[in-house]
C-alpha atoms as a PDB file:
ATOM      1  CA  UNK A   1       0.000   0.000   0.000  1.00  0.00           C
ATOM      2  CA  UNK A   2       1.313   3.463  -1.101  1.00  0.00           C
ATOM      3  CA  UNK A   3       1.320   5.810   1.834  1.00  0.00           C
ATOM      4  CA  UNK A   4       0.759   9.661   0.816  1.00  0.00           C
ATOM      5  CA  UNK A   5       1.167  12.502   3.646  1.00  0.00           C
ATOM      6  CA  UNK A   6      -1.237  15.690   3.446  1.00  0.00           C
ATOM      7  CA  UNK A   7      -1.788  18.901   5.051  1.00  0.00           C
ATOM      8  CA  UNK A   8      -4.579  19.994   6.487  1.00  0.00           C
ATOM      9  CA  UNK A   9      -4.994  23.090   8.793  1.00  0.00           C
ATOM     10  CA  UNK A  10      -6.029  22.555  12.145  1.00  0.00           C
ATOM     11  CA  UNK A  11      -8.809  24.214  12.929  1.00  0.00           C
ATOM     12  CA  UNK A  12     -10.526  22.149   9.490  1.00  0.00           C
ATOM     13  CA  UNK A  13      -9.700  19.295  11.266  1.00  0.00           C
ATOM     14  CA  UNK A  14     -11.143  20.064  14.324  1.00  0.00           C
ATOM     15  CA  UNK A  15     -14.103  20.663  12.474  1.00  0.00           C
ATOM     16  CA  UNK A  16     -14.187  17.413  11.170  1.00  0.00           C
ATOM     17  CA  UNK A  17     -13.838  15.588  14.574  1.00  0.00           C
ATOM     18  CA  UNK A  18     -16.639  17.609  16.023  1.00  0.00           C
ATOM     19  CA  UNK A  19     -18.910  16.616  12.761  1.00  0.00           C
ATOM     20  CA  UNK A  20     -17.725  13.118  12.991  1.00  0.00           C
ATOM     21  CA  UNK A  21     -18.911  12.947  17.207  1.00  0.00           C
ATOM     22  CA  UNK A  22     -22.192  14.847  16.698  1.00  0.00           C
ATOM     23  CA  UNK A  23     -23.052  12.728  13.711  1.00  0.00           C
ATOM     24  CA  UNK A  24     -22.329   9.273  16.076  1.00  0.00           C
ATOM     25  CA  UNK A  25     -24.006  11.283  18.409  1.00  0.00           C
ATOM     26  CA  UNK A  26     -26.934  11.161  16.055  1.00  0.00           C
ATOM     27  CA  UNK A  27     -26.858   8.260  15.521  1.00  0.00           C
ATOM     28  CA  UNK A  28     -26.865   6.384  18.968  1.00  0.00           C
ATOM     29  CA  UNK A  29     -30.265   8.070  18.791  1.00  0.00           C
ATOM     30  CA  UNK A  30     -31.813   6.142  15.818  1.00  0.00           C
ATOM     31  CA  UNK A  31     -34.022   3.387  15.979  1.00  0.00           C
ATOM     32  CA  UNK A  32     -34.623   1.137  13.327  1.00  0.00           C
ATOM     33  CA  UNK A  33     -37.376  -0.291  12.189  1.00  0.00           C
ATOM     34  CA  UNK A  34     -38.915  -2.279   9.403  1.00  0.00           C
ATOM     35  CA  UNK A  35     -40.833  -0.813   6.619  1.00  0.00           C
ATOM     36  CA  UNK A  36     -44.613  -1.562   6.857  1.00  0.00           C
ATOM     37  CA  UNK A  37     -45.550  -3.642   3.890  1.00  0.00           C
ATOM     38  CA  UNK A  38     -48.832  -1.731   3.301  1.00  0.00           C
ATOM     39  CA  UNK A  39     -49.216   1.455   3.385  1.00  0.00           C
ATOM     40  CA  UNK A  40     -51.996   4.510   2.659  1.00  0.00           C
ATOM     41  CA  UNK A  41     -51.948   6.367  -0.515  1.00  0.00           C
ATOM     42  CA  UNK A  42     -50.980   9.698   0.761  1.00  0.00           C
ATOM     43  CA  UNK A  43     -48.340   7.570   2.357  1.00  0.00           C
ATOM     44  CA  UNK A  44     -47.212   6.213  -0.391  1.00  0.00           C
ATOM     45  CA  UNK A  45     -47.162   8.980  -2.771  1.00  0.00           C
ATOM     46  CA  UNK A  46     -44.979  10.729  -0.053  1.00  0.00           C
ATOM     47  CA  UNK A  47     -42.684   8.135   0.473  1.00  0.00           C
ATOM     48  CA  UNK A  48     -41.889   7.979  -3.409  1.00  0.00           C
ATOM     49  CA  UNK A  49     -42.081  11.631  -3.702  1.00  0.00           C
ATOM     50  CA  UNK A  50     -45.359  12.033  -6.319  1.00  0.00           C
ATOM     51  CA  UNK A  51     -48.725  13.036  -5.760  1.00  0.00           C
ATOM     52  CA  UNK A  52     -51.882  11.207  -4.660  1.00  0.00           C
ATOM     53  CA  UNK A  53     -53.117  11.710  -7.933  1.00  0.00           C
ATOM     54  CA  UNK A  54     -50.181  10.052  -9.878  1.00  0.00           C
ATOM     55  CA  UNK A  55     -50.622   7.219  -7.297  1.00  0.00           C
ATOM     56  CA  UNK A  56     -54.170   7.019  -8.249  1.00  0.00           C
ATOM     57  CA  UNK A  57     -53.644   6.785 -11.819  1.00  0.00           C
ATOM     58  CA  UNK A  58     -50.685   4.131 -11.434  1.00  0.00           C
ATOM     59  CA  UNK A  59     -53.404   2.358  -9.669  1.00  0.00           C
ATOM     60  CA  UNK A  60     -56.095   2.534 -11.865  1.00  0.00           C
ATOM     61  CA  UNK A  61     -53.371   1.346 -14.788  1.00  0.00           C
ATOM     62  CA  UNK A  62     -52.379  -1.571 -12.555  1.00  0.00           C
ATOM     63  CA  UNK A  63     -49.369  -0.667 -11.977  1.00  0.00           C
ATOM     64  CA  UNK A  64     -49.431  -0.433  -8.339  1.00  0.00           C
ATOM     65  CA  UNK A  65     -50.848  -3.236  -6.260  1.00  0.00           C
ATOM     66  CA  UNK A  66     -53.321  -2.567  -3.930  1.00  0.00           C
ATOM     67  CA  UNK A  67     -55.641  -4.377  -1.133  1.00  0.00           C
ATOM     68  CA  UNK A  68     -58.535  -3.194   1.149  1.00  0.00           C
ATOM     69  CA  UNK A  69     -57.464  -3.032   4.659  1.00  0.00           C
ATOM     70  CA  UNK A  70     -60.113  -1.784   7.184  1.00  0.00           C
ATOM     71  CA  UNK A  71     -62.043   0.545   4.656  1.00  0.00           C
ATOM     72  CA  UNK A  72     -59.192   2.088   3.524  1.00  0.00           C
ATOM     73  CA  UNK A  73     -57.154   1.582   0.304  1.00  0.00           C
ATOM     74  CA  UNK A  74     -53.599   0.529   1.095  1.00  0.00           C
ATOM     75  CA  UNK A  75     -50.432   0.368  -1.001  1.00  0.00           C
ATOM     76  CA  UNK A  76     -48.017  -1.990  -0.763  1.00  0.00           C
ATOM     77  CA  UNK A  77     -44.841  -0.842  -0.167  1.00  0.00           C
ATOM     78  CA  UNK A  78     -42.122  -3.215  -1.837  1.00  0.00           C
ATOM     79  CA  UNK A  79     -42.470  -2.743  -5.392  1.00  0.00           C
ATOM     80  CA  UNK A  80     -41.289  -0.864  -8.317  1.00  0.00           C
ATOM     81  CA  UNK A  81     -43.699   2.406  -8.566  1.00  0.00           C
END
């Protein structure tokens, strides 16, 4: 492995070590949790960043699977849309 030296002012650096801590501060803090496989439209269209109404349509074209799930039409999450 080739070794290369660089310089770097100081003060950048310290900026970079207080990024890097408050960034694993950050993310101690997460919690992770799996994706719900069904979702609402207005979920949905949010999540994949359209609107309700291109959701809609992608529906009515079949291109989005749906399913009735207490009253309410739900999307499923894990597909290509």
């Amino acid at each position: 492995m080739n070794k290369q030296l660089i310089a770097i002012d100081p003060s950048a650096l310290d900026s970079l070590r207080m990024e890097i801590i408050r960034l694993h501060r950050r993310l101690d803090t997460v919690t992770m949790a799996p994706r719900p496989e069904w979702v609402t439209v207005d979920t949905f269209a949010s999540m994949i960043g359209k609107h309700r109404r291109t959701v809609l349509r992608r529906i009515a074209e079949g291109k989005v699977e749906t399913r009735e799930i207490g009253g309410e039409k739900m999307v499923r999450v894990n597909q290509g849309a």
